[in-house]
PDB file of N, CA and C in Angstrom:
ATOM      1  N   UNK A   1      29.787 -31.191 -62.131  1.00  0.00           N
ATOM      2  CA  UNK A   1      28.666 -31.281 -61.210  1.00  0.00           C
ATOM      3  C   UNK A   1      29.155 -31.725 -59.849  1.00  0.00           C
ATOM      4  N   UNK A   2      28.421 -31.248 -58.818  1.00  0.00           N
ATOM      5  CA  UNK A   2      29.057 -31.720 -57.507  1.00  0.00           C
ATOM      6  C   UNK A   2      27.800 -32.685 -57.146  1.00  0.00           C
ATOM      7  N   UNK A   3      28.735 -33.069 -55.998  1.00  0.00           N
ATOM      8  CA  UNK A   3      28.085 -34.738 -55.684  1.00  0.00           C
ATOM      9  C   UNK A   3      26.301 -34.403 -55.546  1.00  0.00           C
ATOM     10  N   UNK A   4      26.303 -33.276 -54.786  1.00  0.00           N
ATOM     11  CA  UNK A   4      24.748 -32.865 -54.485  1.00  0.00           C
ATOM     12  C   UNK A   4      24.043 -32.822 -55.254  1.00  0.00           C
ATOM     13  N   UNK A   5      24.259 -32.663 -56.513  1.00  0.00           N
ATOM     14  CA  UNK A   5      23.703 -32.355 -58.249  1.00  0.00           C
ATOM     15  C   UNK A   5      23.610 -34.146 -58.373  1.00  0.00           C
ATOM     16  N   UNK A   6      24.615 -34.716 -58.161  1.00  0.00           N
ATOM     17  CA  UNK A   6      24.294 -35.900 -58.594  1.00  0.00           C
ATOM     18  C   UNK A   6      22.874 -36.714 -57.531  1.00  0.00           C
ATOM     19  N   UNK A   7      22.975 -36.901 -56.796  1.00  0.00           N
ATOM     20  CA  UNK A   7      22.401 -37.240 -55.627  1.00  0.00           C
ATOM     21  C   UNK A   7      20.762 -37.028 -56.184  1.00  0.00           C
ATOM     22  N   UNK A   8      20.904 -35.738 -56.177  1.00  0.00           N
ATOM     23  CA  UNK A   8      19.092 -35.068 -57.033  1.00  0.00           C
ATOM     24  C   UNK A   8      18.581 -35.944 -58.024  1.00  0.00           C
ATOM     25  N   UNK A   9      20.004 -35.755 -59.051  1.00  0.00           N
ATOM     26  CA  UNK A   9      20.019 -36.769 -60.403  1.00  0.00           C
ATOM     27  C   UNK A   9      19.601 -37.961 -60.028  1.00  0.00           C
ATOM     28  N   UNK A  10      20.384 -38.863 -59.168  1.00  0.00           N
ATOM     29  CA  UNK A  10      19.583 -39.999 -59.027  1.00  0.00           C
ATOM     30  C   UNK A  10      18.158 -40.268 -57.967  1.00  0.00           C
ATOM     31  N   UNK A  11      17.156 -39.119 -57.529  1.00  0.00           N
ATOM     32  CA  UNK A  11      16.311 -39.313 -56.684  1.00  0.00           C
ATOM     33  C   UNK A  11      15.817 -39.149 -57.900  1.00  0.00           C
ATOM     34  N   UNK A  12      15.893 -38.249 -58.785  1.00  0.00           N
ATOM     35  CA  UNK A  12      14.642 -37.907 -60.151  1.00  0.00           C
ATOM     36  C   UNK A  12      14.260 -39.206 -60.594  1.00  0.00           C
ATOM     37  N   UNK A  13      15.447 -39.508 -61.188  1.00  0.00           N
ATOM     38  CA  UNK A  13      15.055 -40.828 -61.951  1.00  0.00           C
ATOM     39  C   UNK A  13      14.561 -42.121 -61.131  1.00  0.00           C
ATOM     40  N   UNK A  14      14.619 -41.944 -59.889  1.00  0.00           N
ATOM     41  CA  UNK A  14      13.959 -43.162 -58.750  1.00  0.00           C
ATOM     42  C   UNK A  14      12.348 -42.445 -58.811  1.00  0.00           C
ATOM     43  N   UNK A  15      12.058 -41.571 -58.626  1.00  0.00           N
ATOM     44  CA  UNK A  15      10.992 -40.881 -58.862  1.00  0.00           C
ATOM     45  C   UNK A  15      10.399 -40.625 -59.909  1.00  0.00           C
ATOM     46  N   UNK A  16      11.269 -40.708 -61.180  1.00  0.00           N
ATOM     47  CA  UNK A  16      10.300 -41.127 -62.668  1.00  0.00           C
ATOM     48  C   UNK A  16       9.877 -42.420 -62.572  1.00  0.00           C
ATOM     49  N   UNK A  17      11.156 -43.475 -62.102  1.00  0.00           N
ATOM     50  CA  UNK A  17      10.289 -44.539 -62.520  1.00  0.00           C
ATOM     51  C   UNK A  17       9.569 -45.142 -61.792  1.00  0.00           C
ATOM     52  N   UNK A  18       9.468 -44.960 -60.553  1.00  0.00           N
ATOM     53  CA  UNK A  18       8.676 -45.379 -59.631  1.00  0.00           C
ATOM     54  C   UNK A  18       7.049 -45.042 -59.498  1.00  0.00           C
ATOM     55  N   UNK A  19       6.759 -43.592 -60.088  1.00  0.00           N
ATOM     56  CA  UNK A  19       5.392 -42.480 -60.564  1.00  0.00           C
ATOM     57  C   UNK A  19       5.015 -43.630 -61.449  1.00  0.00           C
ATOM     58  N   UNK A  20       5.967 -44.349 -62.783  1.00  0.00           N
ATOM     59  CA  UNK A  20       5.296 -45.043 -63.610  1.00  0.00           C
ATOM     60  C   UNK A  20       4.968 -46.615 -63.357  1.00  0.00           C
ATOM     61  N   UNK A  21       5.501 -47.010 -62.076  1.00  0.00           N
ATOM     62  CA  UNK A  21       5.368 -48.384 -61.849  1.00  0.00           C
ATOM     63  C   UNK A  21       4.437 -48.484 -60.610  1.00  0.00           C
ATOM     64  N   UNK A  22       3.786 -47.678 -59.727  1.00  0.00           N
ATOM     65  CA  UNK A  22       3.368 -47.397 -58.860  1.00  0.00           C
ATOM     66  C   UNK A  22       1.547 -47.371 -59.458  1.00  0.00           C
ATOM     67  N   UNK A  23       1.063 -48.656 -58.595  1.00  0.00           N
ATOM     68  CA  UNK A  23      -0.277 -49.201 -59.087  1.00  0.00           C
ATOM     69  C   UNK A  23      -1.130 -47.708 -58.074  1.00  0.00           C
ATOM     70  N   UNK A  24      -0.774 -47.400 -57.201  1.00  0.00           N
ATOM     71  CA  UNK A  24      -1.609 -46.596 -56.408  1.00  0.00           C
ATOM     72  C   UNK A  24      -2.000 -45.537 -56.765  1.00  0.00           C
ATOM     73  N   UNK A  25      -2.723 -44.720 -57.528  1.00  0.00           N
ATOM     74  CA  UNK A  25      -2.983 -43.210 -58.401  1.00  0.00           C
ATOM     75  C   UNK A  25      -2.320 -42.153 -56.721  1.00  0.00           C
ATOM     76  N   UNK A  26      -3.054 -42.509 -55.554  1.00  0.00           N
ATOM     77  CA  UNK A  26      -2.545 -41.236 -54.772  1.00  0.00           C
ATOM     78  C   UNK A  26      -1.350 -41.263 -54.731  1.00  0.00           C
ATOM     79  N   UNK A  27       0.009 -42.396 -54.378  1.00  0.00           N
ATOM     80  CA  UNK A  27       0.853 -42.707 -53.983  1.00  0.00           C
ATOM     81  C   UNK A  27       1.403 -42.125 -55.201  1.00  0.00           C
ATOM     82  N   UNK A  28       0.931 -42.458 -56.577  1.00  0.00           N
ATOM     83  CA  UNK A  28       1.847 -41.847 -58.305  1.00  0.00           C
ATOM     84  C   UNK A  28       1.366 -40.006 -57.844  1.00  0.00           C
ATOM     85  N   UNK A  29       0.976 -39.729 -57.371  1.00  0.00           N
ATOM     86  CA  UNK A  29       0.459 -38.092 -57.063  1.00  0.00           C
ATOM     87  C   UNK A  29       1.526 -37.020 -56.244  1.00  0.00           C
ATOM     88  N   UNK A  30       1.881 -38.349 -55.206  1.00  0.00           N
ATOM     89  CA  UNK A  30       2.823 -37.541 -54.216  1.00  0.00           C
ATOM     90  C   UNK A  30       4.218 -37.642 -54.683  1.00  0.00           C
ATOM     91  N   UNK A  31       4.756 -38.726 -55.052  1.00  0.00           N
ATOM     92  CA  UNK A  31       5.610 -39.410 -56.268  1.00  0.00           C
ATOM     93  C   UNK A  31       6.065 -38.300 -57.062  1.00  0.00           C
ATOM     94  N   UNK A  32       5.033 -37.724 -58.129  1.00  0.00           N
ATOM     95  CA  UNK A  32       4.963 -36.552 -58.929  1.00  0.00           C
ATOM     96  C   UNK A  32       5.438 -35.166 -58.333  1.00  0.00           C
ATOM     97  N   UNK A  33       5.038 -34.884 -57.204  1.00  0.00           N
ATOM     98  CA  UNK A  33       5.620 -33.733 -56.322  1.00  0.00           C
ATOM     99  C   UNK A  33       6.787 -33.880 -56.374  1.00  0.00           C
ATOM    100  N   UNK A  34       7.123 -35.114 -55.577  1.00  0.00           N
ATOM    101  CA  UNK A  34       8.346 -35.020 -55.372  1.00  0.00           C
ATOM    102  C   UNK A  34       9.485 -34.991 -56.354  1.00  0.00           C
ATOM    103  N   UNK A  35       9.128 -35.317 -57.420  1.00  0.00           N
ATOM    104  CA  UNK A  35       9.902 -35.442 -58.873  1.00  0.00           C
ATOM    105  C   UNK A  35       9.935 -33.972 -59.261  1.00  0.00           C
ATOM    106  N   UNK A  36       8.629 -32.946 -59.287  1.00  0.00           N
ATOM    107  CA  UNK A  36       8.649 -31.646 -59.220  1.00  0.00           C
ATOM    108  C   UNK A  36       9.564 -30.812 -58.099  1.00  0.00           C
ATOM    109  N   UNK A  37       9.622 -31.168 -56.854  1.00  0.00           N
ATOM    110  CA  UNK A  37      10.412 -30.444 -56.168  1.00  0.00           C
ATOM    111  C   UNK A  37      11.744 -30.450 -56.240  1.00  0.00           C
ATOM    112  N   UNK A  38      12.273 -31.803 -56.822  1.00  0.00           N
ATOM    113  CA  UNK A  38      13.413 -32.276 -57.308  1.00  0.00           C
ATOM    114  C   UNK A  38      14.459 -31.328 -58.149  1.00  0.00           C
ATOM    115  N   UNK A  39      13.076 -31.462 -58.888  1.00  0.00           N
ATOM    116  CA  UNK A  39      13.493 -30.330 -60.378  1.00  0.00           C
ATOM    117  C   UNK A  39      14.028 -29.192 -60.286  1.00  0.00           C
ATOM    118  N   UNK A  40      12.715 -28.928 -59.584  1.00  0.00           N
ATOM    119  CA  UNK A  40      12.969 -27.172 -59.034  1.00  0.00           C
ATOM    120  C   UNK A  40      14.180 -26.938 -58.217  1.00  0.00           C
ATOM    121  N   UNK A  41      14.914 -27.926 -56.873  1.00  0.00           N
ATOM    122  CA  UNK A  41      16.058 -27.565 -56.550  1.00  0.00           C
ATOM    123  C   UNK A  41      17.251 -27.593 -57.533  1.00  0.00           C
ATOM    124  N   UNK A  42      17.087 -28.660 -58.629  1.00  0.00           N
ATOM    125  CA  UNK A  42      18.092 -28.569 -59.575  1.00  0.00           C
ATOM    126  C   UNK A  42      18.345 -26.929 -60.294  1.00  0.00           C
ATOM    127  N   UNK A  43      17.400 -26.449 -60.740  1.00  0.00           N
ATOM    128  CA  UNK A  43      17.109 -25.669 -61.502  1.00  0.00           C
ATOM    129  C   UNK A  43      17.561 -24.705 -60.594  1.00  0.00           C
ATOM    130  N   UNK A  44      17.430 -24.526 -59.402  1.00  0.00           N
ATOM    131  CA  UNK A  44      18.278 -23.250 -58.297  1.00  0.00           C
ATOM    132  C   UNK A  44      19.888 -23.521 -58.961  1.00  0.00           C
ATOM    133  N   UNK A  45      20.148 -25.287 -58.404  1.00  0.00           N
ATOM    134  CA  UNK A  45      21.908 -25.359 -58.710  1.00  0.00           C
ATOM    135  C   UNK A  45      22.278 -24.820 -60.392  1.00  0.00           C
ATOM    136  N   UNK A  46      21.508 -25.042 -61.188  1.00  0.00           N
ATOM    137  CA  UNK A  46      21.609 -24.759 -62.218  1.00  0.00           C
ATOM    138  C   UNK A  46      22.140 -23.106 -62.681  1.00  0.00           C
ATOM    139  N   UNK A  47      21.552 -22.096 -61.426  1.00  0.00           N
ATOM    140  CA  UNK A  47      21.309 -20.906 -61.611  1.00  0.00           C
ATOM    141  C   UNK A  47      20.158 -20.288 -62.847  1.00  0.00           C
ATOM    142  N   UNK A  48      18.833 -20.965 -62.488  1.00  0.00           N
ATOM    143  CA  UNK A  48      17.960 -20.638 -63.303  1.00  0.00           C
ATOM    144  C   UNK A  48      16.856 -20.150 -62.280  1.00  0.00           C
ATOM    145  N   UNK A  49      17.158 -19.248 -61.513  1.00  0.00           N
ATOM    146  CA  UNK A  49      15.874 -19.392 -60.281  1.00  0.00           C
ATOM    147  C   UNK A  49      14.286 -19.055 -61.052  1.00  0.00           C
ATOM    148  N   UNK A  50      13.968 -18.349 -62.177  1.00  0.00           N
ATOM    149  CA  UNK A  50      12.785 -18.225 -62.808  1.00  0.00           C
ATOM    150  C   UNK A  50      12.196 -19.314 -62.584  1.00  0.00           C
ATOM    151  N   UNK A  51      12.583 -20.327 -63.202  1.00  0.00           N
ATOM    152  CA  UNK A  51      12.492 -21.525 -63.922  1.00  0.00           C
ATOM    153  C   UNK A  51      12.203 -22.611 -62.877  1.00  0.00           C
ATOM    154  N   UNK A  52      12.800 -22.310 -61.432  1.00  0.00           N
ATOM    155  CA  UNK A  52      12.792 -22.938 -60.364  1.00  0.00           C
ATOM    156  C   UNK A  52      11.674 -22.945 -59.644  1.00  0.00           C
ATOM    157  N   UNK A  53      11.090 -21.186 -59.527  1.00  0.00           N
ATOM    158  CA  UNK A  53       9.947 -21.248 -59.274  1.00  0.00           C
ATOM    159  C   UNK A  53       8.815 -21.597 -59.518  1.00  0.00           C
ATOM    160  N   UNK A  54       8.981 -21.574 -60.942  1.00  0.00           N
ATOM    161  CA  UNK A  54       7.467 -22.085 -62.065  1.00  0.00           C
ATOM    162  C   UNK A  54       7.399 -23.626 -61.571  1.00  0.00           C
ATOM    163  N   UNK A  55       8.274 -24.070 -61.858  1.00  0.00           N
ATOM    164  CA  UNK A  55       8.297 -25.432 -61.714  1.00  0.00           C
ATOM    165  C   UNK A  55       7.899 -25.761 -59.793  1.00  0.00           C
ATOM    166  N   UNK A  56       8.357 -25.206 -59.181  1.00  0.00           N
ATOM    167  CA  UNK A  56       7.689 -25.564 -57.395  1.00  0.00           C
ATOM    168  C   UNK A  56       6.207 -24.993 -57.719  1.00  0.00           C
ATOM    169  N   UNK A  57       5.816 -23.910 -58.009  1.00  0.00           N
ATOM    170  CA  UNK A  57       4.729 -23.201 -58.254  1.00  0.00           C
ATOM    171  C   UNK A  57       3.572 -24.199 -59.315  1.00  0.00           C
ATOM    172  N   UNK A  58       4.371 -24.420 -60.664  1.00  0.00           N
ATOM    173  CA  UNK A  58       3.084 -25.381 -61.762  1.00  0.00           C
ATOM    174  C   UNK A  58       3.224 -26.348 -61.207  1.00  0.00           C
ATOM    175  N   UNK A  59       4.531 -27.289 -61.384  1.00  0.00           N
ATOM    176  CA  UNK A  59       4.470 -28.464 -60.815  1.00  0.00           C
ATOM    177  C   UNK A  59       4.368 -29.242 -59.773  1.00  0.00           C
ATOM    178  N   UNK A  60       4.478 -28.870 -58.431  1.00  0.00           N
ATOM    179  CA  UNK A  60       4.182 -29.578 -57.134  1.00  0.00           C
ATOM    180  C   UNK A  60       3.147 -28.847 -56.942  1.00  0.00           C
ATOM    181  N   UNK A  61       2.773 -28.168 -57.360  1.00  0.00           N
ATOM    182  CA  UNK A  61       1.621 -26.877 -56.753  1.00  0.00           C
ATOM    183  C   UNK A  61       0.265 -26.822 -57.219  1.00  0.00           C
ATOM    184  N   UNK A  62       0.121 -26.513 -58.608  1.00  0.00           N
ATOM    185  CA  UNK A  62      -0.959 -26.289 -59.260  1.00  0.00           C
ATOM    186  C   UNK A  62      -1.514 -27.655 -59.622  1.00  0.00           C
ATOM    187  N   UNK A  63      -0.684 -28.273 -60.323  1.00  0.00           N
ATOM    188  CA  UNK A  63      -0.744 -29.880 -60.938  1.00  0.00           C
ATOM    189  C   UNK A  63      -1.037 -30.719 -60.208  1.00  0.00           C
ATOM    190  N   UNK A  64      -0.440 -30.882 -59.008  1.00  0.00           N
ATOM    191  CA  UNK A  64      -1.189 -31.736 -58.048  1.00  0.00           C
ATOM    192  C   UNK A  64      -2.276 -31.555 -57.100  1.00  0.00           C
ATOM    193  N   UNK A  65      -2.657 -30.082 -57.338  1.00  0.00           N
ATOM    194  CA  UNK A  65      -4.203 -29.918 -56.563  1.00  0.00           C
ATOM    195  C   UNK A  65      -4.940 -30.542 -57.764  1.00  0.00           C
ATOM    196  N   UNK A  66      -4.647 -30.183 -58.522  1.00  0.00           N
ATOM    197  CA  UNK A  66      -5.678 -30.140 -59.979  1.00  0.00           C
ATOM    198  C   UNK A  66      -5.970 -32.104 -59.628  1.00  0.00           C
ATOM    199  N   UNK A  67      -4.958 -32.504 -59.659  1.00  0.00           N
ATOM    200  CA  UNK A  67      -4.384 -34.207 -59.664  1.00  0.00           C
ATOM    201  C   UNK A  67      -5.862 -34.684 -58.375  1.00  0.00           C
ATOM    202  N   UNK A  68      -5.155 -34.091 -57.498  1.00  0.00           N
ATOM    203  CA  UNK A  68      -6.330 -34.151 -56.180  1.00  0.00           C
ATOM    204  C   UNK A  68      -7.686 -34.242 -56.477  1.00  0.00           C
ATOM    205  N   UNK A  69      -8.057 -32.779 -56.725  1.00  0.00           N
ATOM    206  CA  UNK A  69      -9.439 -33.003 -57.237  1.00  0.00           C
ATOM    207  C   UNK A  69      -9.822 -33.175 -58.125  1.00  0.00           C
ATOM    208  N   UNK A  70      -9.300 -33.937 -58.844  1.00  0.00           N
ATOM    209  CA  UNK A  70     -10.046 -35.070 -59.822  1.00  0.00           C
ATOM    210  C   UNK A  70      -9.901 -36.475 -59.452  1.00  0.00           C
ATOM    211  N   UNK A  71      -8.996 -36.766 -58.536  1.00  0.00           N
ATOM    212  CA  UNK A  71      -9.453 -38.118 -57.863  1.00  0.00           C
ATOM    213  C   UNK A  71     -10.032 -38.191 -56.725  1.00  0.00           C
ATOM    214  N   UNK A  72     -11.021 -36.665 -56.506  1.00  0.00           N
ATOM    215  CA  UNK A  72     -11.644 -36.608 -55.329  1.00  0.00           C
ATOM    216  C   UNK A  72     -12.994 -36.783 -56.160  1.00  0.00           C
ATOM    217  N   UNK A  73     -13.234 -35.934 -56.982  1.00  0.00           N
ATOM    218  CA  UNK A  73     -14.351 -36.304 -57.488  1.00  0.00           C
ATOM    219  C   UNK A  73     -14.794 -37.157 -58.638  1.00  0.00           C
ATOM    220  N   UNK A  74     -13.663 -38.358 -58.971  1.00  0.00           N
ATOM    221  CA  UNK A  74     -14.091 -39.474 -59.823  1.00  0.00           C
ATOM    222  C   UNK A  74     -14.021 -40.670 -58.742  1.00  0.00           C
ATOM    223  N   UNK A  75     -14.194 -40.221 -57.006  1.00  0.00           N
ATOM    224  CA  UNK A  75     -13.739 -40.954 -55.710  1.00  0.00           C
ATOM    225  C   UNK A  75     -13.160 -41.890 -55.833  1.00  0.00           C
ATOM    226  N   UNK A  76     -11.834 -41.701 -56.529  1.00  0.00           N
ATOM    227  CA  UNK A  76     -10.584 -42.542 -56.683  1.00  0.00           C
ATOM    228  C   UNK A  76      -9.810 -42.678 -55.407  1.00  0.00           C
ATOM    229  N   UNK A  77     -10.105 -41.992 -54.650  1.00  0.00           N
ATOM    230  CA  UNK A  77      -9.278 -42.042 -53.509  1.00  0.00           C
ATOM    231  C   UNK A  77     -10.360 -42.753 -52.650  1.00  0.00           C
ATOM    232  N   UNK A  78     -11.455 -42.470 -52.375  1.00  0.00           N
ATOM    233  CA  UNK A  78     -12.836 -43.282 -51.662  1.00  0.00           C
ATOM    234  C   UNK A  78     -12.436 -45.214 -51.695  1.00  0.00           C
ATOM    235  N   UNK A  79     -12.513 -44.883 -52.957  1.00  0.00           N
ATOM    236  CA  UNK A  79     -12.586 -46.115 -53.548  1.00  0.00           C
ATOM    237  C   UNK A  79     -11.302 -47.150 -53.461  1.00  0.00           C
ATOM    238  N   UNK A  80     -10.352 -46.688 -53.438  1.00  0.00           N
ATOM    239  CA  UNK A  80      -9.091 -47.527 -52.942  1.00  0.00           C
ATOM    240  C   UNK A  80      -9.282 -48.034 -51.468  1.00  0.00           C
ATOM    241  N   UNK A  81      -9.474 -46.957 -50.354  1.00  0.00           N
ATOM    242  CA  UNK A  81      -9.456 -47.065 -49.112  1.00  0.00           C
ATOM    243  C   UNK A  81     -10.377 -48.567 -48.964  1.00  0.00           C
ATOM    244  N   UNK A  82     -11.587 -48.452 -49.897  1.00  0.00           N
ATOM    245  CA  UNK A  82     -12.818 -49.662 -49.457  1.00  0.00           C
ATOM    246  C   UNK A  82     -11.435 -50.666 -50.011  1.00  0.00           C
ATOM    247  N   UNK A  83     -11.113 -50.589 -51.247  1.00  0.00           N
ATOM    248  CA  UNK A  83     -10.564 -52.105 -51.722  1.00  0.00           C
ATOM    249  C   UNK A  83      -9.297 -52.363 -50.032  1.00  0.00           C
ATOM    250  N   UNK A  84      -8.986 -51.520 -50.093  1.00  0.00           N
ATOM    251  CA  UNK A  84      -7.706 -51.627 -48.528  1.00  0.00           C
ATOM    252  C   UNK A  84      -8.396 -52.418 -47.661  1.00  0.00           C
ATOM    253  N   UNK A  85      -9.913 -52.171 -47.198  1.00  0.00           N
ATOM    254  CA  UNK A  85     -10.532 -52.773 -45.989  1.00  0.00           C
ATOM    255  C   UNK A  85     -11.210 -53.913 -46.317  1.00  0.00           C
ATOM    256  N   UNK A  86     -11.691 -54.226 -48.003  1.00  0.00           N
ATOM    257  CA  UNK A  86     -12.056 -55.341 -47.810  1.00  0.00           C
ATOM    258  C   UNK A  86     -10.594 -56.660 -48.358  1.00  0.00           C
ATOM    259  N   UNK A  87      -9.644 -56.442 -48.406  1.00  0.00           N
ATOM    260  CA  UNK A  87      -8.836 -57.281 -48.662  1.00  0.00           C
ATOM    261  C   UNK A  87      -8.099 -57.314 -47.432  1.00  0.00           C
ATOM    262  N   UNK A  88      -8.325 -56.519 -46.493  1.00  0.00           N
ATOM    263  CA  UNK A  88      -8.091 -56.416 -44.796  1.00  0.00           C
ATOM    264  C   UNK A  88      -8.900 -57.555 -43.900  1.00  0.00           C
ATOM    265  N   UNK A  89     -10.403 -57.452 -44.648  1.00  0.00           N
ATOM    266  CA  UNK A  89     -11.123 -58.439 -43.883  1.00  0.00           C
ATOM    267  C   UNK A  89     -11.255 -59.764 -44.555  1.00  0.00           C
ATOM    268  N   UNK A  90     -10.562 -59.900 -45.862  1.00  0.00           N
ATOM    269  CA  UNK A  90     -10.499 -61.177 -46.314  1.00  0.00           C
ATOM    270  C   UNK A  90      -8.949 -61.606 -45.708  1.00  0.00           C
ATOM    271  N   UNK A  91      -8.340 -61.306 -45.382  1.00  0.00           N
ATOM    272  CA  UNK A  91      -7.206 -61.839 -44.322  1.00  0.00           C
ATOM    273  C   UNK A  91      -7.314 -62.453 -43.530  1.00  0.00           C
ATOM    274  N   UNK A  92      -8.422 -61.543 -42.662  1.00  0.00           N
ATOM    275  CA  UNK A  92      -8.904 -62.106 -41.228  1.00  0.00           C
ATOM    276  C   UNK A  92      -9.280 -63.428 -41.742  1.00  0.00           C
TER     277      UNK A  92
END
């Protein structure tokens, strides 16, 4: 493997475990992309380009709209922003 293969290798796994330790659902969302896009460049070095695409295409693509709107409409995302502003004005 060349160093660039490794490099990926270790963003994945900063990006698995971080998706699972990460209290924020949007922040674990974008997290997830990026663990998907990850993949998918591996899977080019690999010489699997099929496999590369599905994965940019299902996984950063499809999966995280899907991800989106369902924390648009269980207003998971609404609802963080308020907790942001009122622990903003309990500062003050």
């Amino acid at each position: 493997m060349t160093t660039f293969q490794y490099i990926l290798l270790l963003f994945l796994i900063v990006c698995a475990v971080s998706v699972s330790l990460s209290k924020n659902l949007l922040n674990s969302i974008l997290i997830y992309m990026s663990y998907s896009l990850i993949m998918s460049i591996l899977w080019v070095c690999l010489e699997s380009p099929d496999l590369a695409i599905t994965e940019a295409a299902v996984g950063a693509g499809v999966t995280s709209v899907l991800f989106f709107a369902t924390l648009k409409k269980i207003q998971a995302i609404h609802i963080e922003k308020e907790e942001k502003k009122k622990e903003a004005d309990l500062h003050e």
